[in-house]
N, C-alpha and C. Protein backbone atom coordinates (compact mmCIF):
# COMPACT_ATOMS: atom_id res chain seq x y z
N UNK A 1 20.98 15.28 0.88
CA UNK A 1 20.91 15.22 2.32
C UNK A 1 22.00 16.07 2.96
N UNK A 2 23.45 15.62 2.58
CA UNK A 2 24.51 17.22 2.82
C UNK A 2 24.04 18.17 2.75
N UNK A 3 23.43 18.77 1.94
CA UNK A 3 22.91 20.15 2.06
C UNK A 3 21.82 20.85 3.14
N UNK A 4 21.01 19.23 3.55
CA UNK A 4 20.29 19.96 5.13
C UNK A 4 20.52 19.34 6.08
N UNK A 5 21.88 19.23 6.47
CA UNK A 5 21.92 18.83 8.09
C UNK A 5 22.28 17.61 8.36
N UNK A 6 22.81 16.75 7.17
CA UNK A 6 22.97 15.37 7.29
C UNK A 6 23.92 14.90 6.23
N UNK A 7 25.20 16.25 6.43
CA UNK A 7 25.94 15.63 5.49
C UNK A 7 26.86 14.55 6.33
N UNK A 8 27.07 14.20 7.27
CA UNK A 8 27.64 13.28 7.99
C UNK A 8 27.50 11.41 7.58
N UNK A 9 25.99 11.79 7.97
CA UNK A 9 24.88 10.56 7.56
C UNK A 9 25.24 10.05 5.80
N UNK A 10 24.95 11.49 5.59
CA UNK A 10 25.29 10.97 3.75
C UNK A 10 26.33 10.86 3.15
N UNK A 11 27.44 11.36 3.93
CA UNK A 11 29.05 11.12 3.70
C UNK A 11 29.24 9.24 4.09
N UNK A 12 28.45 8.70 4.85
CA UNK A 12 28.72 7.63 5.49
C UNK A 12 28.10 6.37 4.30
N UNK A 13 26.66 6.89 3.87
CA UNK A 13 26.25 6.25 3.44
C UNK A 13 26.75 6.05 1.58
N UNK A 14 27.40 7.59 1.26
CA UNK A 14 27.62 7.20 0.12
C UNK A 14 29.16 6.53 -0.41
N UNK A 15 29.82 6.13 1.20
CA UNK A 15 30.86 5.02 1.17
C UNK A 15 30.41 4.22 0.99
N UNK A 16 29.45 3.83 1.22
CA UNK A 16 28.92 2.40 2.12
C UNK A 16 28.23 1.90 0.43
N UNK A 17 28.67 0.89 -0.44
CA UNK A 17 28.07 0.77 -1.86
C UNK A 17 27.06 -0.38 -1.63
N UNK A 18 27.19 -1.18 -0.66
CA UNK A 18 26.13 -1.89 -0.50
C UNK A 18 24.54 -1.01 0.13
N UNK A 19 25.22 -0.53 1.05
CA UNK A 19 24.01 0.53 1.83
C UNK A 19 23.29 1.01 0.74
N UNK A 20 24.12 2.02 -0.25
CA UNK A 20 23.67 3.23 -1.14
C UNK A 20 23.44 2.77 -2.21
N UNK A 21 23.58 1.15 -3.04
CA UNK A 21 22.62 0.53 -3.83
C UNK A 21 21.00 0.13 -3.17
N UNK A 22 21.22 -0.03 -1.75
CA UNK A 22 19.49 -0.60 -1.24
C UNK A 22 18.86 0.26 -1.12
N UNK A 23 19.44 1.61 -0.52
CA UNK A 23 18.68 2.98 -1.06
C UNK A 23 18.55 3.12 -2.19
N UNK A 24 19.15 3.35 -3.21
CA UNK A 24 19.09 3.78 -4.49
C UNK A 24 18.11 2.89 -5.59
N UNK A 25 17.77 1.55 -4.90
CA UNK A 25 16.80 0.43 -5.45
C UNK A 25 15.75 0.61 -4.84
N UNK A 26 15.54 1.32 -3.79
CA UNK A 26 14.13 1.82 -3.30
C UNK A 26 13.63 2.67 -3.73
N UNK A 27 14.44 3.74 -3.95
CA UNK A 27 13.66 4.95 -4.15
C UNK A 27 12.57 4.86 -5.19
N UNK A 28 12.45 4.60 -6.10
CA UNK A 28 11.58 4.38 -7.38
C UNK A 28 9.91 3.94 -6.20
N UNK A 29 9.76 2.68 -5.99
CA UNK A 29 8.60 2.43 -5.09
C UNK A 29 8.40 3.15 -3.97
N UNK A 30 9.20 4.16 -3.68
CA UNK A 30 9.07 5.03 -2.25
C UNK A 30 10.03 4.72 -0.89
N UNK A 31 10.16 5.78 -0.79
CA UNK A 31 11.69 5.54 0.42
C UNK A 31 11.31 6.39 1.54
N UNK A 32 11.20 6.20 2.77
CA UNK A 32 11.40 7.12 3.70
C UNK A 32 12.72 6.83 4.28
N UNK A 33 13.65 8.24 4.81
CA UNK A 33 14.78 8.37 5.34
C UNK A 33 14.78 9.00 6.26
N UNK A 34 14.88 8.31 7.61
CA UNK A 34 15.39 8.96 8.91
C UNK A 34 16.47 9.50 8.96
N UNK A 35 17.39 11.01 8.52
CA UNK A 35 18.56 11.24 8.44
C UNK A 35 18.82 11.49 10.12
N UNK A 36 19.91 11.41 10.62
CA UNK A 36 20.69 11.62 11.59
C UNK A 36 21.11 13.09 11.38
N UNK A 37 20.74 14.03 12.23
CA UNK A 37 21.45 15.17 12.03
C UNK A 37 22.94 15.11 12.70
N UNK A 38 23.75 16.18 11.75
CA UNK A 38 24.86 15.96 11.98
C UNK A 38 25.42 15.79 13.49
N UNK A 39 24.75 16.70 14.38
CA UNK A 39 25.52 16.44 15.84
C UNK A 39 25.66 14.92 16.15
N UNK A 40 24.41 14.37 15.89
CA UNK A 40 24.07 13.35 16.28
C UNK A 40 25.00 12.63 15.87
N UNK A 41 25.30 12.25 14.41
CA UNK A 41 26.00 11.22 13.71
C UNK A 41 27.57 11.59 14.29
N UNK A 42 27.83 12.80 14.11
CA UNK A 42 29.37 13.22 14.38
C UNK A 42 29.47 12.60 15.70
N UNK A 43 28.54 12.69 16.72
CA UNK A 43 29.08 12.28 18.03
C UNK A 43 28.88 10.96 18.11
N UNK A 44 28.63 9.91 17.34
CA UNK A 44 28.24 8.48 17.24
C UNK A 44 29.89 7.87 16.04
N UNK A 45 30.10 8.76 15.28
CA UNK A 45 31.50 8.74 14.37
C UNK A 45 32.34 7.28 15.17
N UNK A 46 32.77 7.93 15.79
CA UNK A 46 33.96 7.15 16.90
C UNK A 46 33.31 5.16 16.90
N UNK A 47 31.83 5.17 17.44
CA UNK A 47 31.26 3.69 17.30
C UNK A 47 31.18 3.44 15.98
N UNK A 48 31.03 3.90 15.52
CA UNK A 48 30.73 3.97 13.44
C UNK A 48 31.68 3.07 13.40
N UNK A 49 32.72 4.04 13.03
CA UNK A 49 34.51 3.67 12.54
C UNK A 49 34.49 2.14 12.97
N UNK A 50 34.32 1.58 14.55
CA UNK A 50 34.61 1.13 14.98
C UNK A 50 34.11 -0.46 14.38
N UNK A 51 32.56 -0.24 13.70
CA UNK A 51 31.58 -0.86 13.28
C UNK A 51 32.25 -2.20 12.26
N UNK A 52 31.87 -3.56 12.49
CA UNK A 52 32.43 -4.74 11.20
C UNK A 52 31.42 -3.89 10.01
N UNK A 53 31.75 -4.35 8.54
CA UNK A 53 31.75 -3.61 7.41
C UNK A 53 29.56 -4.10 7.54
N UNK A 54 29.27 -5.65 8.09
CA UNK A 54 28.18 -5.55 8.00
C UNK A 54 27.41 -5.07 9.14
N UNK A 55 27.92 -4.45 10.41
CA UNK A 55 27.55 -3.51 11.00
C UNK A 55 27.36 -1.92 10.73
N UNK A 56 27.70 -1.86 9.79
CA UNK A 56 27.92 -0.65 9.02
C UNK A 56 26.82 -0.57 8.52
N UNK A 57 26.66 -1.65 7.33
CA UNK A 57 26.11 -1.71 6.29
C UNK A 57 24.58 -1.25 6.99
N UNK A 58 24.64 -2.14 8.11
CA UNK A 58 23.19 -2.76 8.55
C UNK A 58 22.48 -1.22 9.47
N UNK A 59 23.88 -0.50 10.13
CA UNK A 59 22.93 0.48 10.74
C UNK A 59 22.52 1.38 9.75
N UNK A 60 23.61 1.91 8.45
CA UNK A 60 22.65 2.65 7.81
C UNK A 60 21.47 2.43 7.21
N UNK A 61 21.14 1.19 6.91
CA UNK A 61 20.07 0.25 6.25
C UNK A 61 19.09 0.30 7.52
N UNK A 62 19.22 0.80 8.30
CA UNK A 62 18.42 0.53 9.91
C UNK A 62 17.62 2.03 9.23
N UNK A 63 18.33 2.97 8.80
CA UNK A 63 17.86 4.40 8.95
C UNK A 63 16.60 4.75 7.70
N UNK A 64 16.55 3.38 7.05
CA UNK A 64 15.41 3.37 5.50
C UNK A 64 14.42 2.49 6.05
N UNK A 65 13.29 2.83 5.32
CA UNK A 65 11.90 2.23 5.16
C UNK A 65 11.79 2.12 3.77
N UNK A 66 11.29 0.98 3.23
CA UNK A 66 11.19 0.96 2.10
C UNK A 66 9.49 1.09 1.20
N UNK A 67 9.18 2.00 1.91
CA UNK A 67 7.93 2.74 1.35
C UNK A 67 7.88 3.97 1.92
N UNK A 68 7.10 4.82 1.09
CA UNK A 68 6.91 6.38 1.52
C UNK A 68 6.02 6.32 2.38
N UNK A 69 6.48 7.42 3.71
CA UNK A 69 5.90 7.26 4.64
C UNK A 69 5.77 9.08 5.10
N UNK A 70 4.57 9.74 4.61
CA UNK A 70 4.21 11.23 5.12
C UNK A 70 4.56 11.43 6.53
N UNK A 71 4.37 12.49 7.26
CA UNK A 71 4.64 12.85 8.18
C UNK A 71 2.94 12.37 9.05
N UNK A 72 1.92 12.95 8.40
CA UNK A 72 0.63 12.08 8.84
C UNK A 72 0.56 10.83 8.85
N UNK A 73 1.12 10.13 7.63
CA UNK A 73 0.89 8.50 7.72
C UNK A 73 1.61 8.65 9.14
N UNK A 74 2.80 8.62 9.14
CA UNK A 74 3.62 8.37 10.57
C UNK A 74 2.54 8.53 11.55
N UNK A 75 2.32 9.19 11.69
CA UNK A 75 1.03 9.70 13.15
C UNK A 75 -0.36 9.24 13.43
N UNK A 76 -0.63 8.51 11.71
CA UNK A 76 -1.80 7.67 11.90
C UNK A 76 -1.16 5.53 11.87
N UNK A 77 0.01 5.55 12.30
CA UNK A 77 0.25 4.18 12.17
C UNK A 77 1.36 4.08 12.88
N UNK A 78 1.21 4.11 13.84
CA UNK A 78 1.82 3.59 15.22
C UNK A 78 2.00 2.25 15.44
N UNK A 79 3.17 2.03 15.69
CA UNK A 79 3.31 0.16 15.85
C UNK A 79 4.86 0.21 15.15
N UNK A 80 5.20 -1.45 15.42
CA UNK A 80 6.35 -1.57 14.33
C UNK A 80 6.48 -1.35 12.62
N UNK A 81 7.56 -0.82 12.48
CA UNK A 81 7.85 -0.54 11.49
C UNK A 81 9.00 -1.05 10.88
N UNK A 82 8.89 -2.11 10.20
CA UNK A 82 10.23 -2.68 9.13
C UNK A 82 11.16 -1.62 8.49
N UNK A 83 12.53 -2.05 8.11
CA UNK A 83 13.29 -1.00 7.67
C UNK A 83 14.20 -1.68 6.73
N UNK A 84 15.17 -0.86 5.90
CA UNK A 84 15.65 -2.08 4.95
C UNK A 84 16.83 -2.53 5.66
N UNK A 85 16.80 -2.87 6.56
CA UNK A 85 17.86 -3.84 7.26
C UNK A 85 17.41 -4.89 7.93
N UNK A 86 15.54 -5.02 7.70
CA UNK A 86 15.03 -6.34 7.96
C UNK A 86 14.94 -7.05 6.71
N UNK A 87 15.96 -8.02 7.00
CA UNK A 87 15.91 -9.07 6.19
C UNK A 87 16.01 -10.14 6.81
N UNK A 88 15.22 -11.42 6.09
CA UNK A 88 15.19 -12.81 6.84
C UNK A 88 15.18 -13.05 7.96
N UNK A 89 16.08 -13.37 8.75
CA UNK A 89 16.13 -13.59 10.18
C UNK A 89 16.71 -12.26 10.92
N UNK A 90 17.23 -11.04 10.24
CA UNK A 90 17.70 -10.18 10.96
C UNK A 90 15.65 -9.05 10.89
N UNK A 91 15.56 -9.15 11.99
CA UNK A 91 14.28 -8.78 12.07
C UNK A 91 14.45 -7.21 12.59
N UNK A 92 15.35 -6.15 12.45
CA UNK A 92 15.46 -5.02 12.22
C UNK A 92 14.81 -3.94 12.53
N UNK A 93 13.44 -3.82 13.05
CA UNK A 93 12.39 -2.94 13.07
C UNK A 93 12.80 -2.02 14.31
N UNK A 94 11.80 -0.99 14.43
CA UNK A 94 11.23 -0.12 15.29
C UNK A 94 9.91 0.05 15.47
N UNK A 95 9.70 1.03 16.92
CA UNK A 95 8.14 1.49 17.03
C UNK A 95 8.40 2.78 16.64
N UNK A 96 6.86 2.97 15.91
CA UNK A 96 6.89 4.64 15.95
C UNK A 96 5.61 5.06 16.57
N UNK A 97 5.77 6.05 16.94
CA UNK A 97 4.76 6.42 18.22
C UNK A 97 4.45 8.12 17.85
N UNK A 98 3.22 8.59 18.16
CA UNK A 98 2.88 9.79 18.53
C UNK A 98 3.83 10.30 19.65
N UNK A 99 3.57 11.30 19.35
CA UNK A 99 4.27 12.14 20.70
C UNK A 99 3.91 13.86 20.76
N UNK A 100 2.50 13.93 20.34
CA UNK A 100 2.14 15.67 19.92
C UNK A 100 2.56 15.77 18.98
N UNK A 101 3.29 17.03 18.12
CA UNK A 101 3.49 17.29 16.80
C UNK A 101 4.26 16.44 16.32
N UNK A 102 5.50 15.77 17.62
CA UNK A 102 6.62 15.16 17.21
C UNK A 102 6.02 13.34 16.49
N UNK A 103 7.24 12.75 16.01
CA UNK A 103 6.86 11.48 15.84
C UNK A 103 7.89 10.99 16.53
N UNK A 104 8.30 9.71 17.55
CA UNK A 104 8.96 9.23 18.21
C UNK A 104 9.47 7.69 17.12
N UNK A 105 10.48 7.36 17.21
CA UNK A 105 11.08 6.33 16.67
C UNK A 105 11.78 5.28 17.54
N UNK A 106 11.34 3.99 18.49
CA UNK A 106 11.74 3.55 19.56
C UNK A 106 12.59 2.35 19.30
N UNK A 107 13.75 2.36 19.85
CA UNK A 107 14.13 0.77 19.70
C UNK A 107 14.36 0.22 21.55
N UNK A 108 15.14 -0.73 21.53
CA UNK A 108 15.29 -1.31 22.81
C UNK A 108 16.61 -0.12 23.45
N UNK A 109 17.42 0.65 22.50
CA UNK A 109 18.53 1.37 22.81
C UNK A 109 18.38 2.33 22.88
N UNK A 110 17.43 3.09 22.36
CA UNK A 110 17.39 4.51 22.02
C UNK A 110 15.98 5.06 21.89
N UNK A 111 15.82 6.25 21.78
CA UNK A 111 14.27 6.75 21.41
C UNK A 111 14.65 7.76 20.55
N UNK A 112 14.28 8.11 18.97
CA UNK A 112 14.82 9.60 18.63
C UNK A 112 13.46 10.13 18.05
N UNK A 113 13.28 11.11 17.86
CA UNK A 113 12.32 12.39 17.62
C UNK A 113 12.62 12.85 16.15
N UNK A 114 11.23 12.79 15.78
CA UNK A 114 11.29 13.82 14.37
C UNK A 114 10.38 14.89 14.27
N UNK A 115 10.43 15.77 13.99
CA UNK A 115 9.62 16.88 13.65
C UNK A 115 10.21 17.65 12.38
N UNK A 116 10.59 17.52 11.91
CA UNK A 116 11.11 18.24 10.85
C UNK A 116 11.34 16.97 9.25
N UNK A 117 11.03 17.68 8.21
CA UNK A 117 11.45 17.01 7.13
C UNK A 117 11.47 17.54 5.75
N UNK A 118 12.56 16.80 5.06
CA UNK A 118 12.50 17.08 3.92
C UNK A 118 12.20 16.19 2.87
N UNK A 119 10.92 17.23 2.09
CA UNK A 119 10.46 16.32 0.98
C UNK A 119 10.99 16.37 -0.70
N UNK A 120 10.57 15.28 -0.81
CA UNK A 120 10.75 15.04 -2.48
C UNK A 120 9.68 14.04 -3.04
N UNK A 121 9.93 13.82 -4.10
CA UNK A 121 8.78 13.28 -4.79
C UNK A 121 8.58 11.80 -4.17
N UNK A 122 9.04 10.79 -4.93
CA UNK A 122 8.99 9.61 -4.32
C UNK A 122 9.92 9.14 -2.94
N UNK A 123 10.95 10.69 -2.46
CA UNK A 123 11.98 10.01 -1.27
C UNK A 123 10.90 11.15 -0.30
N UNK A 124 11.24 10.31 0.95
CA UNK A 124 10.48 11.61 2.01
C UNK A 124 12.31 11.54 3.17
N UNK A 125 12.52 12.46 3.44
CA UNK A 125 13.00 12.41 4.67
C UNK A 125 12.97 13.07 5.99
N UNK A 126 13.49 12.22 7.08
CA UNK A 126 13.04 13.34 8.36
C UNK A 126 14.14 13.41 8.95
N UNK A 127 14.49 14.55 9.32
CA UNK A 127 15.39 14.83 10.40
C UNK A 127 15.69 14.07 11.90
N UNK A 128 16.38 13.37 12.22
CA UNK A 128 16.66 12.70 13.35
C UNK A 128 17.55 13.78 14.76
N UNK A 129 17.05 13.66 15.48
CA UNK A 129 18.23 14.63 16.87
C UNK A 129 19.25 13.21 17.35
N UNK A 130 18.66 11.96 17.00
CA UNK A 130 19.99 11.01 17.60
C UNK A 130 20.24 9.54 16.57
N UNK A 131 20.80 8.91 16.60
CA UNK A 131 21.37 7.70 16.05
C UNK A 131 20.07 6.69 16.54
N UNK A 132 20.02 6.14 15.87
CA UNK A 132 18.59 4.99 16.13
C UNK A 132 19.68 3.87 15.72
N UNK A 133 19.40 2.54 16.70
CA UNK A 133 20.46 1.48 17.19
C UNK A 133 19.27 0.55 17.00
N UNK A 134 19.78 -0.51 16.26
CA UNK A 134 18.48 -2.00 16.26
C UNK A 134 18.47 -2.62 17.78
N UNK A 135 17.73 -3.28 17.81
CA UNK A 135 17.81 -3.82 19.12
C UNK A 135 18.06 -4.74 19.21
N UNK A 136 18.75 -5.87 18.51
CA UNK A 136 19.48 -6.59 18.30
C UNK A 136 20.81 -6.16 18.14
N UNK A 137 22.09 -6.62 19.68
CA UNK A 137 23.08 -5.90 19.67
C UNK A 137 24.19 -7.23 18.57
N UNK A 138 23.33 -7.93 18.04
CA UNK A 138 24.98 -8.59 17.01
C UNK A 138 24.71 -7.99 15.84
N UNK A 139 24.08 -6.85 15.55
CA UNK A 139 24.57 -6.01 14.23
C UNK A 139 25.70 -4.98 14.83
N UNK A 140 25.71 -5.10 16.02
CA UNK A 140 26.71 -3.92 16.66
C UNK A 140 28.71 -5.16 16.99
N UNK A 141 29.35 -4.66 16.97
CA UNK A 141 30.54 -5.58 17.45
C UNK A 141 31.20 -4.44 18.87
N UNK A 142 30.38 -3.99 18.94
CA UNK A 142 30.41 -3.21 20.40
C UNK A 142 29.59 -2.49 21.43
N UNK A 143 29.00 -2.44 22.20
CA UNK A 143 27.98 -1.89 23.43
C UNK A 143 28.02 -0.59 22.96
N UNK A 144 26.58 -0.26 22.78
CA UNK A 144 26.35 1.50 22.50
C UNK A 144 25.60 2.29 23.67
N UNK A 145 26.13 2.98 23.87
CA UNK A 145 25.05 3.58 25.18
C UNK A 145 25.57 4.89 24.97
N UNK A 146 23.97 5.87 24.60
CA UNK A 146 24.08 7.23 24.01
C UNK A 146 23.78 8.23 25.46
């Protein structure tokens, strides 16, 4: 992911050993990854840092799906979408939405855009232009407004 545009994202996540075992236990059954391009993440850094260790954990876990998800599937399945930071009662999701070529990713905080991605066999990933925030603000220990 460093190598296209998300070494920020992947500098973050491959601190993070809880995060980068729930990725690394997905990938095998299929992973999609919303990476944060770097502007994005660099200018979000500052709330990061700021983040409790399971606010951390939980937004990068916000940025996985734990099935492969094409750039068509995306566009033919609109609605909520679970992520691996829904667990049990932390109900974690997003909408994803058409938007013309683009695919839209919605929470109660944010809206970010994908059009771009990089593939691999069982991991898919897509390029993000902003930070995607759960909408549930007690994974956050501070007010985000992008």
């Amino acid at each position: 992911m460093s190598a296209h545009g998300c070494k920020f994202f992947s500098d973050a996540l491959t601190s993070n050993f809880d995060a980068l075992k729930t990725f690394t236990d997905n990938v095998e059954g299929g992973l999609t990854v919303f990476c944060p391009m770097d502007d994005a993440f660099k200018n979000f850094m500052p709330k990061f840092k700021n983040l409790t260790a399971d606010g951390k954990d939980s937004l990068l876990l916000y940025h996985g799906v734990p099935i492969y998800e094409s750039m068509a599937m995306l566009k033919s399945n609109n609605g909520l979408m679970n992520t691996l930071a829904t667990d049990g009662a932390k109900k974690f999701d997003f909408t994803v939405q058409n938007d013309g070529e683009d695919v839209t990713l919605k929470t109660k905080i944010v809206t970010a855009t994908t059009n771009n991605r990089l593939r691999f066999t069982a991991l898919i990933r897509f390029l993000l232009r902003s930070i995607i925030h759960p909408h549930s603000s007690s994974i956050l220990s501070l007010s985000l407004s992008l």
